[in-house]
PDB file of N, CA and C in Angstrom:
ATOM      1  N   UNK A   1      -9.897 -17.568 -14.771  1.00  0.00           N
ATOM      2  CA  UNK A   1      -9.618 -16.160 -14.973  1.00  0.00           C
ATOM      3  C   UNK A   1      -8.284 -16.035 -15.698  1.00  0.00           C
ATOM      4  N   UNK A   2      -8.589 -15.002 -16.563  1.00  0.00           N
ATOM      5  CA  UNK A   2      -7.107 -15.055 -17.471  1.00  0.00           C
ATOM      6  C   UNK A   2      -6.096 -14.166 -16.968  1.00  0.00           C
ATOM      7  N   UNK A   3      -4.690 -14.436 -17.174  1.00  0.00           N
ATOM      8  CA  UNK A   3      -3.905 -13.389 -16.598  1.00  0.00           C
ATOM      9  C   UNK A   3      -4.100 -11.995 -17.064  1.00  0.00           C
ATOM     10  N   UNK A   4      -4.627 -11.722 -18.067  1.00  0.00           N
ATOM     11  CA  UNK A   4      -4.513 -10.017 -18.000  1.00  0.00           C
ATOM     12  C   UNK A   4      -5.444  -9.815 -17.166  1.00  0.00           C
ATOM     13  N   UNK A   5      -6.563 -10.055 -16.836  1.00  0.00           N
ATOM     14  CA  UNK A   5      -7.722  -9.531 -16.049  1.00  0.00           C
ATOM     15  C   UNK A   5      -6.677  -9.627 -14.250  1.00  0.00           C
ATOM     16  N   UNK A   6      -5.999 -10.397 -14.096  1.00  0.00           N
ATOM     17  CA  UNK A   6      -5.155 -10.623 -12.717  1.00  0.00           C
ATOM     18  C   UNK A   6      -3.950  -9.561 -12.813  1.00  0.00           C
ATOM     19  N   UNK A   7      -3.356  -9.250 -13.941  1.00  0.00           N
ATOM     20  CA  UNK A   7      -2.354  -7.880 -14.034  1.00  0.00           C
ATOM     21  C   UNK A   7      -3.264  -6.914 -13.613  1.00  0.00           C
ATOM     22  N   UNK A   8      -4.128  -6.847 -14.398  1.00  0.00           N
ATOM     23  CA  UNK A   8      -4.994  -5.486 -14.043  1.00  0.00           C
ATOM     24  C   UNK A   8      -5.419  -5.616 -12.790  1.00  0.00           C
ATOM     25  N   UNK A   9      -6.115  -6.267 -12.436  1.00  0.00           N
ATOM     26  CA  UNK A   9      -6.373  -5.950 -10.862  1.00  0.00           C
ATOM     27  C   UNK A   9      -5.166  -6.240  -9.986  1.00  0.00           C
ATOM     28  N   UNK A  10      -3.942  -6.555  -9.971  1.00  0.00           N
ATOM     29  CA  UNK A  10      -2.576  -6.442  -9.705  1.00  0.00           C
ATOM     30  C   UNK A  10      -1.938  -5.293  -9.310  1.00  0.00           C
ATOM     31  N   UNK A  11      -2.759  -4.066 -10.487  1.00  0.00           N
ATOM     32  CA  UNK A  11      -1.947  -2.921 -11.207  1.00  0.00           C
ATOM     33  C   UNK A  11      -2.595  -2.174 -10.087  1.00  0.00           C
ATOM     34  N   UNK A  12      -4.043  -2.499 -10.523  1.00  0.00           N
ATOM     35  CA  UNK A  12      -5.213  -1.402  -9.214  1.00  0.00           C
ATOM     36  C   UNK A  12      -4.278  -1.344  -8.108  1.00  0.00           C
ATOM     37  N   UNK A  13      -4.560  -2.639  -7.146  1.00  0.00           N
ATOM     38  CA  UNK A  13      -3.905  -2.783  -6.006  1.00  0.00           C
ATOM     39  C   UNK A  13      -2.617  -2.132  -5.355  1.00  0.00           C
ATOM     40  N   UNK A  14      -1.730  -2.069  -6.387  1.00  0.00           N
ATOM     41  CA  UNK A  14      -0.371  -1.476  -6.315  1.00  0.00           C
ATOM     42  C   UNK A  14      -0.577  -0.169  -6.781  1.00  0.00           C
ATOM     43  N   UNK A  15      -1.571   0.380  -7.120  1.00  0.00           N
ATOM     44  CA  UNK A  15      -1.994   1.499  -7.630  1.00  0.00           C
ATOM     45  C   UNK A  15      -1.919   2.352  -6.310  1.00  0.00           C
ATOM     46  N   UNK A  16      -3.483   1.615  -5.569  1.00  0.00           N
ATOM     47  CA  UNK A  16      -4.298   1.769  -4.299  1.00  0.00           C
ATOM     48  C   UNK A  16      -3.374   1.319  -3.223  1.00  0.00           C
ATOM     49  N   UNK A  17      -2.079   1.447  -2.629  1.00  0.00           N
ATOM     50  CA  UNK A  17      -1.153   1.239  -1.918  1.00  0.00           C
ATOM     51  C   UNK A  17      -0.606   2.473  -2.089  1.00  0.00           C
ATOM     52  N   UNK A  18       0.073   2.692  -3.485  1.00  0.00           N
ATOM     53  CA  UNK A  18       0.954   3.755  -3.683  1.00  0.00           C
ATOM     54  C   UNK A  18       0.016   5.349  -3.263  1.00  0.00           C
ATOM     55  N   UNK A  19      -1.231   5.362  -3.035  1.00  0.00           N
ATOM     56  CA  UNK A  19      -2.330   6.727  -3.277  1.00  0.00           C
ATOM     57  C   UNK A  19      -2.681   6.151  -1.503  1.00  0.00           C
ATOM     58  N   UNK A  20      -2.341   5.007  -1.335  1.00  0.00           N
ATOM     59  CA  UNK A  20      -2.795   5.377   0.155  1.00  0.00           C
ATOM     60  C   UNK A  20      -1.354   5.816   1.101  1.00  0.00           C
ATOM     61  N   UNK A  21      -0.076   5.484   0.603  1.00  0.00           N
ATOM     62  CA  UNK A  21       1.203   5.439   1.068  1.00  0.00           C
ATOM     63  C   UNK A  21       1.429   7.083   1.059  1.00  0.00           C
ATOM     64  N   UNK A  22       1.121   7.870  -0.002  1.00  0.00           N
ATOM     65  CA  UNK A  22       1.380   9.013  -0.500  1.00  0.00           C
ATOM     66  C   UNK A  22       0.503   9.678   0.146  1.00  0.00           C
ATOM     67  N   UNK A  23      -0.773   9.531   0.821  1.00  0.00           N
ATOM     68  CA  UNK A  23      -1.592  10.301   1.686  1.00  0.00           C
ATOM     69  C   UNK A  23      -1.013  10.536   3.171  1.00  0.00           C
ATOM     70  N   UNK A  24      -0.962   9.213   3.236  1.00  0.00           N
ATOM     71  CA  UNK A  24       0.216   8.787   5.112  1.00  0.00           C
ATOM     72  C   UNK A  24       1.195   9.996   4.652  1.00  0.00           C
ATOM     73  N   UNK A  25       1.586   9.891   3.734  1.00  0.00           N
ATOM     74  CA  UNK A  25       3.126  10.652   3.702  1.00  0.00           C
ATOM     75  C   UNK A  25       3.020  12.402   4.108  1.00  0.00           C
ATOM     76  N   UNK A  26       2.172  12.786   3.228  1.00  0.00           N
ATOM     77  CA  UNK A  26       1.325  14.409   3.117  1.00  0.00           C
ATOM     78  C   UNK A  26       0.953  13.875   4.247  1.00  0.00           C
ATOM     79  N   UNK A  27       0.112  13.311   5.045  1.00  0.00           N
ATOM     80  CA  UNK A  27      -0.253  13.651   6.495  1.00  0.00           C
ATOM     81  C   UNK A  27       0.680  14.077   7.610  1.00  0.00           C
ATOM     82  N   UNK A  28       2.067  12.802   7.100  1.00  0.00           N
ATOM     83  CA  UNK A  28       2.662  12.658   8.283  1.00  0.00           C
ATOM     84  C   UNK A  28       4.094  13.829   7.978  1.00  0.00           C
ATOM     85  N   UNK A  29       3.851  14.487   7.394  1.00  0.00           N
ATOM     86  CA  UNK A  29       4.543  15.574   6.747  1.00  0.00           C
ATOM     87  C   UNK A  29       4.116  17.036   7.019  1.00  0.00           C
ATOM     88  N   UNK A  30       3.140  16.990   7.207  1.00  0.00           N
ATOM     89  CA  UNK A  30       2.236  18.463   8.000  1.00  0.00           C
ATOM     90  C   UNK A  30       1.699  18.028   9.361  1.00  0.00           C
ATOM     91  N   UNK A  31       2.375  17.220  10.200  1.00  0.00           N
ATOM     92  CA  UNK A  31       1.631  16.877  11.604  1.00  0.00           C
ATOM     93  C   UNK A  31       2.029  18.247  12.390  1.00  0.00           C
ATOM     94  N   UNK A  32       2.984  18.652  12.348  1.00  0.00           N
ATOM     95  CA  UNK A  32       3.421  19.704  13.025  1.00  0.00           C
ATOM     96  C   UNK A  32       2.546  21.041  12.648  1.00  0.00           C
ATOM     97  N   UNK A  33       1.579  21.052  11.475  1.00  0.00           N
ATOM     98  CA  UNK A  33       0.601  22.409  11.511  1.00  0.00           C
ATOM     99  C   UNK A  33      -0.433  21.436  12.306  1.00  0.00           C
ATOM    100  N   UNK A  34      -0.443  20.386  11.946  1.00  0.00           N
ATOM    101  CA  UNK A  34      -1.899  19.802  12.452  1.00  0.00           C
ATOM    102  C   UNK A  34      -2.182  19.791  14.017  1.00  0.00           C
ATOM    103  N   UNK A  35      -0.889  19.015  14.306  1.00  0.00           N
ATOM    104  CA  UNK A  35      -0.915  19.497  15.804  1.00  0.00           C
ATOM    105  C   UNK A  35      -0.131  20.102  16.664  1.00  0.00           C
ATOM    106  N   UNK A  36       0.471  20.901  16.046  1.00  0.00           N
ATOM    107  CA  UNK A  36       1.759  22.087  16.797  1.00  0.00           C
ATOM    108  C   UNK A  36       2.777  21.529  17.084  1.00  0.00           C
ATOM    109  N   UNK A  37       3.834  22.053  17.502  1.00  0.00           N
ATOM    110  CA  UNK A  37       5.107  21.812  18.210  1.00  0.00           C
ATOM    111  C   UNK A  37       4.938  21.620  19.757  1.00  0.00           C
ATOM    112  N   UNK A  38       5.903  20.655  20.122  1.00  0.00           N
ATOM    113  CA  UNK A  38       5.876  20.515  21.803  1.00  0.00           C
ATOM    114  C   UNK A  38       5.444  19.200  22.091  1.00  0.00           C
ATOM    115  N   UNK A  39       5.665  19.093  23.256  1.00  0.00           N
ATOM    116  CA  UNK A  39       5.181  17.584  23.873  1.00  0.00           C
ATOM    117  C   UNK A  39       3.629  16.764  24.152  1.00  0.00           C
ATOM    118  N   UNK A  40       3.488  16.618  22.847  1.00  0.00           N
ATOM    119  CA  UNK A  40       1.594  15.882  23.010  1.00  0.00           C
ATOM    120  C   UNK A  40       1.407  14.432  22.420  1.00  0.00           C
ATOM    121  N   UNK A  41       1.405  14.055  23.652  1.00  0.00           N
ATOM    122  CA  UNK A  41       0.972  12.722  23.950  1.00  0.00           C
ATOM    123  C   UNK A  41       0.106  11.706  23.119  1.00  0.00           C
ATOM    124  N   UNK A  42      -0.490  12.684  22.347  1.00  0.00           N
ATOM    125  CA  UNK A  42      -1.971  12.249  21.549  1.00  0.00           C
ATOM    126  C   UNK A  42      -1.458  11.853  19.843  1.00  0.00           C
ATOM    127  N   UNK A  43      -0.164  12.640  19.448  1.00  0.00           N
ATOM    128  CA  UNK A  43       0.821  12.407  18.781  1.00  0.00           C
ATOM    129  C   UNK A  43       0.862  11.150  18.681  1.00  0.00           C
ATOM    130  N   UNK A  44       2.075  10.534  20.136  1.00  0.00           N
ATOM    131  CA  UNK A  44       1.856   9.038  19.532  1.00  0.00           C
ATOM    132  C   UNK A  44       0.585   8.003  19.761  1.00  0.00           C
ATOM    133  N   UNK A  45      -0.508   8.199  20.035  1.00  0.00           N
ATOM    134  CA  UNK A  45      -1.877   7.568  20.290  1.00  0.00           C
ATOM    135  C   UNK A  45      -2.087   7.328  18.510  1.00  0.00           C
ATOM    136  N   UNK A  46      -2.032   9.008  18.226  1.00  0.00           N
ATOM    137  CA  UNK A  46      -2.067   8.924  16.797  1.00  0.00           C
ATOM    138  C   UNK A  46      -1.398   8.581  15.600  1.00  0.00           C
ATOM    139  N   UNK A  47      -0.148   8.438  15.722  1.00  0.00           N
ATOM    140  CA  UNK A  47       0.684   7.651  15.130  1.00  0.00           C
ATOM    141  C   UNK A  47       0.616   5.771  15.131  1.00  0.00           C
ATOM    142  N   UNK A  48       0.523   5.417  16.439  1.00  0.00           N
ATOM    143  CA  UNK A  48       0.064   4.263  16.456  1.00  0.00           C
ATOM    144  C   UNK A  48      -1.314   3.724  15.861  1.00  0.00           C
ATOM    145  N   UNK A  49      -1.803   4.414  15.720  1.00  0.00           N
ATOM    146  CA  UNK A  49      -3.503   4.271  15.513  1.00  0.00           C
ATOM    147  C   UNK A  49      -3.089   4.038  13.552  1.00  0.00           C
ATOM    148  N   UNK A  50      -2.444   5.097  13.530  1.00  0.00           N
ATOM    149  CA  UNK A  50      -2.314   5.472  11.887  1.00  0.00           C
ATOM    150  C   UNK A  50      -1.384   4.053  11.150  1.00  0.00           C
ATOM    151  N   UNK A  51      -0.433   3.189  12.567  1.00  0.00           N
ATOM    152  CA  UNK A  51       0.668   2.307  11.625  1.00  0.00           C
ATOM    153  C   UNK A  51      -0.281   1.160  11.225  1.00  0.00           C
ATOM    154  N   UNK A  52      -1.325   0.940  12.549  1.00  0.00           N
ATOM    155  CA  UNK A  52      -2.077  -0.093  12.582  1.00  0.00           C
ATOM    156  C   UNK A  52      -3.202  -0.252  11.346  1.00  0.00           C
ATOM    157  N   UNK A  53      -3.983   1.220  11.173  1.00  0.00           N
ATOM    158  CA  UNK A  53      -4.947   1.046  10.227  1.00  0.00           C
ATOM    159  C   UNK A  53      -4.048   1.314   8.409  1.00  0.00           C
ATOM    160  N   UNK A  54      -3.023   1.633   8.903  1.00  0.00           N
ATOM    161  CA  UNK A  54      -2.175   1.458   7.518  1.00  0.00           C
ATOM    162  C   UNK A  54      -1.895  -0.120   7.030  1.00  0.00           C
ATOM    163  N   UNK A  55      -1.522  -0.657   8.017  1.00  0.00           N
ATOM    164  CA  UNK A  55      -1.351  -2.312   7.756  1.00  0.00           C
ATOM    165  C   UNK A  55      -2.569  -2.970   7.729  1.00  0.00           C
ATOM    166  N   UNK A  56      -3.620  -2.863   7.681  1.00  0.00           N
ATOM    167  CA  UNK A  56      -5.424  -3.211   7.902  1.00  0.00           C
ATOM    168  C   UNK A  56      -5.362  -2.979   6.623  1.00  0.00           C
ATOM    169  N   UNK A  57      -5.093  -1.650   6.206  1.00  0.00           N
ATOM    170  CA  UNK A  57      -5.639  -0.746   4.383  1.00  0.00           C
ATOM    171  C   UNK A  57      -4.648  -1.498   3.841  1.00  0.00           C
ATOM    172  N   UNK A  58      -3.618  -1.779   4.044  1.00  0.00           N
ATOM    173  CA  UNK A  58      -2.396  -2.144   2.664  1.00  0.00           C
ATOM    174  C   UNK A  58      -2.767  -3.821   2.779  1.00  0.00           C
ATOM    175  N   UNK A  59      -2.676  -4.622   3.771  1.00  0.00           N
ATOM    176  CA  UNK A  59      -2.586  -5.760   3.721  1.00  0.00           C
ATOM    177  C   UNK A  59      -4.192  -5.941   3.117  1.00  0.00           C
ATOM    178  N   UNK A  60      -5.207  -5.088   3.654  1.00  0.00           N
ATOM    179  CA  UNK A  60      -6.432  -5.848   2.409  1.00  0.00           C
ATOM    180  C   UNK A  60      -6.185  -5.597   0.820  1.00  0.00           C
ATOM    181  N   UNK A  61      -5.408  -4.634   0.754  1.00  0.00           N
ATOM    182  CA  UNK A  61      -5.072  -3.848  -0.703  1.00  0.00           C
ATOM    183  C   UNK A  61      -4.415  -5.452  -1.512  1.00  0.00           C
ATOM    184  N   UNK A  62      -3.259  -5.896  -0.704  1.00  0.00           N
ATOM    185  CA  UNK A  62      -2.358  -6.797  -1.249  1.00  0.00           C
ATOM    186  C   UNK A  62      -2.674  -8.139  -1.288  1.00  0.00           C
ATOM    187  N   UNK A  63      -3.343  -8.775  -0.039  1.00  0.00           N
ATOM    188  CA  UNK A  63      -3.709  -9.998  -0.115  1.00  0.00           C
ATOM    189  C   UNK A  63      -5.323 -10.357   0.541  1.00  0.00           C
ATOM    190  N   UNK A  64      -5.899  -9.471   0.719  1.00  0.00           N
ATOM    191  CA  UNK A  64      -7.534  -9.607   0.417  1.00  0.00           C
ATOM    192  C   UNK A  64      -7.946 -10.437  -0.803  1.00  0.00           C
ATOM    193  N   UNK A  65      -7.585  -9.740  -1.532  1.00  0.00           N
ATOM    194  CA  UNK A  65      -8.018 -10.676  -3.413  1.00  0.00           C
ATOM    195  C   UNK A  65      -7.610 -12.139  -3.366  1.00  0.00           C
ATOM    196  N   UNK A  66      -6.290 -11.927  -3.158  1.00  0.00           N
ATOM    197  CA  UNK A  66      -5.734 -13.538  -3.149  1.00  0.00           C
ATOM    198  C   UNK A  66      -6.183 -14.313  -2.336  1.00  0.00           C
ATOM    199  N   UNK A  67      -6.291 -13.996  -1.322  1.00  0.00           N
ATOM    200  CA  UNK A  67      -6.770 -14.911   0.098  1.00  0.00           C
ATOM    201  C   UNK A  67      -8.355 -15.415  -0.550  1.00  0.00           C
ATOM    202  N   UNK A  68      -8.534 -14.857  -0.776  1.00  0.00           N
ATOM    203  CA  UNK A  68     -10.163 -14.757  -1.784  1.00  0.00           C
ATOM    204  C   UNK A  68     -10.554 -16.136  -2.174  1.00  0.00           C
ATOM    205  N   UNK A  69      -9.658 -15.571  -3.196  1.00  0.00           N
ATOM    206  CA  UNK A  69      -9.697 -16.832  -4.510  1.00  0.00           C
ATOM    207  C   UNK A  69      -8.949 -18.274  -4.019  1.00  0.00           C
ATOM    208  N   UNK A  70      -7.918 -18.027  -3.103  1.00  0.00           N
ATOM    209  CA  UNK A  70      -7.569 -19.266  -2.546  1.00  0.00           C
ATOM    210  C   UNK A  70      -8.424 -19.941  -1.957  1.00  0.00           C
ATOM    211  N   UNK A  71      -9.457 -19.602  -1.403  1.00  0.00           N
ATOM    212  CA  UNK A  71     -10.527 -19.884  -0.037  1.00  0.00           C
ATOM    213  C   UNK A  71     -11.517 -20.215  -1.138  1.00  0.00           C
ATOM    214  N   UNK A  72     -11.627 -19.992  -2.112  1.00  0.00           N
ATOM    215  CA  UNK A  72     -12.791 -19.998  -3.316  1.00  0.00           C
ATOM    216  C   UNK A  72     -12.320 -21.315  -4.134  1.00  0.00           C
ATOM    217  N   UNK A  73     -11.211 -21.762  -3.762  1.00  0.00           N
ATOM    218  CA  UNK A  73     -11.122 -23.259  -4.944  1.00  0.00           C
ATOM    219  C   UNK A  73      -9.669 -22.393  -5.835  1.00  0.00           C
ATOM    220  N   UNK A  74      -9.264 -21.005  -6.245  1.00  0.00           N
ATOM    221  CA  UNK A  74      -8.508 -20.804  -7.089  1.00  0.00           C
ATOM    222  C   UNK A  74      -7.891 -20.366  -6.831  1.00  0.00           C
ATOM    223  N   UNK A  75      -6.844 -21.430  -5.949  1.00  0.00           N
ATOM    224  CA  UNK A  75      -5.787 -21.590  -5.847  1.00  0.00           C
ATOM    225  C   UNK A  75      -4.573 -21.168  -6.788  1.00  0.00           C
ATOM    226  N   UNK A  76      -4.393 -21.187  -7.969  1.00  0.00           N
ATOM    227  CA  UNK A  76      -3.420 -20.587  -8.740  1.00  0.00           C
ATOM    228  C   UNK A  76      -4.073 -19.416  -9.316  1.00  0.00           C
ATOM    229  N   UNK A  77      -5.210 -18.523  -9.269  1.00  0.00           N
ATOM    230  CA  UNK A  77      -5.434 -17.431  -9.952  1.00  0.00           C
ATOM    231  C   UNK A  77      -4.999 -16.282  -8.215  1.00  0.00           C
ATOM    232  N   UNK A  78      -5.578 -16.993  -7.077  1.00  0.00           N
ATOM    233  CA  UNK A  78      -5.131 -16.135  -5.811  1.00  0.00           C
ATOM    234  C   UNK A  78      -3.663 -16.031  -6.093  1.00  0.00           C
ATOM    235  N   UNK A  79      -2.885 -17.179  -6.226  1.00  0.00           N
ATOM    236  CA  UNK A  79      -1.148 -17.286  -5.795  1.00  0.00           C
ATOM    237  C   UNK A  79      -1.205 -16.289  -7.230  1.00  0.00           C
ATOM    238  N   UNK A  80      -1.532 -16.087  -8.155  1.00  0.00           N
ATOM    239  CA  UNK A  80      -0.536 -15.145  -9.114  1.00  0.00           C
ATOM    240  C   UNK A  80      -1.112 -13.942  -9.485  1.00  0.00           C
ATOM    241  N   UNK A  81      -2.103 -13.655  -8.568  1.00  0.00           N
ATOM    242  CA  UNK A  81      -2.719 -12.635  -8.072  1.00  0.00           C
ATOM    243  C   UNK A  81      -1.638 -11.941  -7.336  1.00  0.00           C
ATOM    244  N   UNK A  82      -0.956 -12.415  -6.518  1.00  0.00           N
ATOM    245  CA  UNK A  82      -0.078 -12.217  -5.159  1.00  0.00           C
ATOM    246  C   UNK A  82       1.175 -11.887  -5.818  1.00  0.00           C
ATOM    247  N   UNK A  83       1.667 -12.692  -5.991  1.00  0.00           N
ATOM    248  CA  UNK A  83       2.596 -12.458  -7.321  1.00  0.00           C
ATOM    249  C   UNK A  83       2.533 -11.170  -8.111  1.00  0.00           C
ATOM    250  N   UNK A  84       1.730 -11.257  -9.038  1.00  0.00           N
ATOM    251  CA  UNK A  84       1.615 -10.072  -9.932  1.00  0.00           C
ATOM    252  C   UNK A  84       2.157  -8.670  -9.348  1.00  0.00           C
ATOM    253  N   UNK A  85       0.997  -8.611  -7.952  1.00  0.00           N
ATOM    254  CA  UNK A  85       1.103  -7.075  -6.654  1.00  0.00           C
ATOM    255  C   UNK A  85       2.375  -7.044  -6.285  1.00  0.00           C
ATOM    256  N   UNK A  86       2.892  -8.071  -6.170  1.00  0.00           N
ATOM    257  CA  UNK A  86       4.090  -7.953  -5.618  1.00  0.00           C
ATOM    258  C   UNK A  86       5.385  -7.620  -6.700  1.00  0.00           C
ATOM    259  N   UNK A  87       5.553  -7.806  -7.681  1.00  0.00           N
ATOM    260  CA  UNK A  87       6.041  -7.494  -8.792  1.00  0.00           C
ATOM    261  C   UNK A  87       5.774  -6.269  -9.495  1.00  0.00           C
ATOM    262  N   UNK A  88       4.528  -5.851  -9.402  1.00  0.00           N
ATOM    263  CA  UNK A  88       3.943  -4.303  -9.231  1.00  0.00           C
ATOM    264  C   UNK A  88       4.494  -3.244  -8.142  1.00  0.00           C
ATOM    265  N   UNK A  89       4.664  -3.992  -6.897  1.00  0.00           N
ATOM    266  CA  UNK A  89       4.931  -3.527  -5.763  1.00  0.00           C
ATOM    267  C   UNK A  89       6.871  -2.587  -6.297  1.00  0.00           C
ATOM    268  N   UNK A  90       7.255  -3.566  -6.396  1.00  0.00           N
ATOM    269  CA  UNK A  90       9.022  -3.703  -7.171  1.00  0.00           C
ATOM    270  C   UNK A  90       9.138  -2.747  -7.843  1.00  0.00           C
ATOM    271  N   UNK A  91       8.474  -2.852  -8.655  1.00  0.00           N
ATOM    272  CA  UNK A  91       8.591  -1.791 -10.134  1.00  0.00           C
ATOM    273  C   UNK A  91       8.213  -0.386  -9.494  1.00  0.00           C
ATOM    274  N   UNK A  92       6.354   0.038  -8.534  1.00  0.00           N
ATOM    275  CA  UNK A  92       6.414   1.172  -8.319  1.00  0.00           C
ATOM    276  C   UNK A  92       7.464   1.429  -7.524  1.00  0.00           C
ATOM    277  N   UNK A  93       7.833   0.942  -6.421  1.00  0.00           N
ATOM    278  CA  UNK A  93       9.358   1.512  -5.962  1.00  0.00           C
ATOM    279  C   UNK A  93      10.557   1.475  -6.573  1.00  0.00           C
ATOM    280  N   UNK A  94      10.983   0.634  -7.572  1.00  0.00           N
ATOM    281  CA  UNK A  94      12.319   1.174  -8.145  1.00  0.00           C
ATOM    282  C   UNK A  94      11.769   2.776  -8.931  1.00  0.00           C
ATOM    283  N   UNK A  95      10.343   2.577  -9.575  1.00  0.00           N
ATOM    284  CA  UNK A  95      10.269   4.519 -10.195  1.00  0.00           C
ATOM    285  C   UNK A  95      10.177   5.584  -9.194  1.00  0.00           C
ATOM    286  N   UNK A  96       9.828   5.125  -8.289  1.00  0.00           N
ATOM    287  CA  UNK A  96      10.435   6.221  -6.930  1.00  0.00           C
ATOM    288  C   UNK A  96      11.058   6.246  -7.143  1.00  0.00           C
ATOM    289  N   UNK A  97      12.507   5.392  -6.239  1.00  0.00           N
ATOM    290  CA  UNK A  97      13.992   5.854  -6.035  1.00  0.00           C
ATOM    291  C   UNK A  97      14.408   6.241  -7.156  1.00  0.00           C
ATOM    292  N   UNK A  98      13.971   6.088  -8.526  1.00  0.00           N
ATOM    293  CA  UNK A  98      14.537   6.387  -9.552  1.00  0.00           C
ATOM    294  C   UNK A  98      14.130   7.778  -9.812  1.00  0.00           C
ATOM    295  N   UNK A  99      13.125   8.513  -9.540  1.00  0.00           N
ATOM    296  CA  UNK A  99      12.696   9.610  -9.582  1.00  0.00           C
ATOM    297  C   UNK A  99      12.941  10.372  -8.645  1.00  0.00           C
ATOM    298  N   UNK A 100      13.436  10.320  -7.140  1.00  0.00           N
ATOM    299  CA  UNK A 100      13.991  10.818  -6.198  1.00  0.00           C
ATOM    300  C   UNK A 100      14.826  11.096  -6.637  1.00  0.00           C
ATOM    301  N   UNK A 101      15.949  10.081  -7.064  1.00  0.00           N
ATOM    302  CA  UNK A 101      17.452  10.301  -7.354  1.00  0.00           C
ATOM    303  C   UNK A 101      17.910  11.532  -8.354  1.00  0.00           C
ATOM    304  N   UNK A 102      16.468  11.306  -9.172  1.00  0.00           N
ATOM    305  CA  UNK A 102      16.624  12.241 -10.662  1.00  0.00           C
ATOM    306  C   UNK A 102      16.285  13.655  -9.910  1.00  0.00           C
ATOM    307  N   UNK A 103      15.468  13.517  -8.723  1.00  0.00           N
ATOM    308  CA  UNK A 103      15.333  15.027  -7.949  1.00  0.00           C
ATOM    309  C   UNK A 103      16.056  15.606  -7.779  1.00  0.00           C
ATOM    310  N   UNK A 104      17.180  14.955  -6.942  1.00  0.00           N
ATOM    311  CA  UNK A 104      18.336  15.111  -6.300  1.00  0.00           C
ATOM    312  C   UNK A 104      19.441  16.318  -6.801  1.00  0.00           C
TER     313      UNK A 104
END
């Protein structure tokens, strides 16, 4: 497999992190219409529930593919698979903070 076809599905991945990160966020940003003000218990049931299936969704997002191809014989297309996301990963967060800051 050639490296652009591994950027691109690199790019997806870090794509599909950032659109699932940004949903958590809008969720966990209106909990208080969702479930009112005051002391409810179900809050943190649901918060916990939400850190766990967040790390389930992101960690298949990031190293599902790679783990893949490692387990498949391709060994260096998984490792720079991993690589790539993660270097993707870098970049979409420095254009956050860089776009926060520019909010500011």
């Amino acid at each position: 497999m050639n490296d652009k076809k591994l950027f691109l599905l690199s790019v997806l991945n870090s794509l599909g992190v950032l659109a699932y990160v940004s949903l958590v966020v809008l969720f966990m940003s209106n909990t208080q219409n969702i479930f009112g003000q005051g002391d409810n218990p179900m809050i943190g049931v649901v918060m916990l529930l939400l850190l766990i299936l967040s790390a389930l969704i992101t960690g298949s997002l990031v190293l599902g593919r790679p783990i893949l191809y490692y387990l498949e014989g391709q060994k260096r297309e998984g490792v720079r698979l991993l690589l790539f996301t993660i270097i993707d990963l870098v970049i979409i967060l420095t254009l956050v903070i860089l776009v926060y800051l520019g909010l500011r």
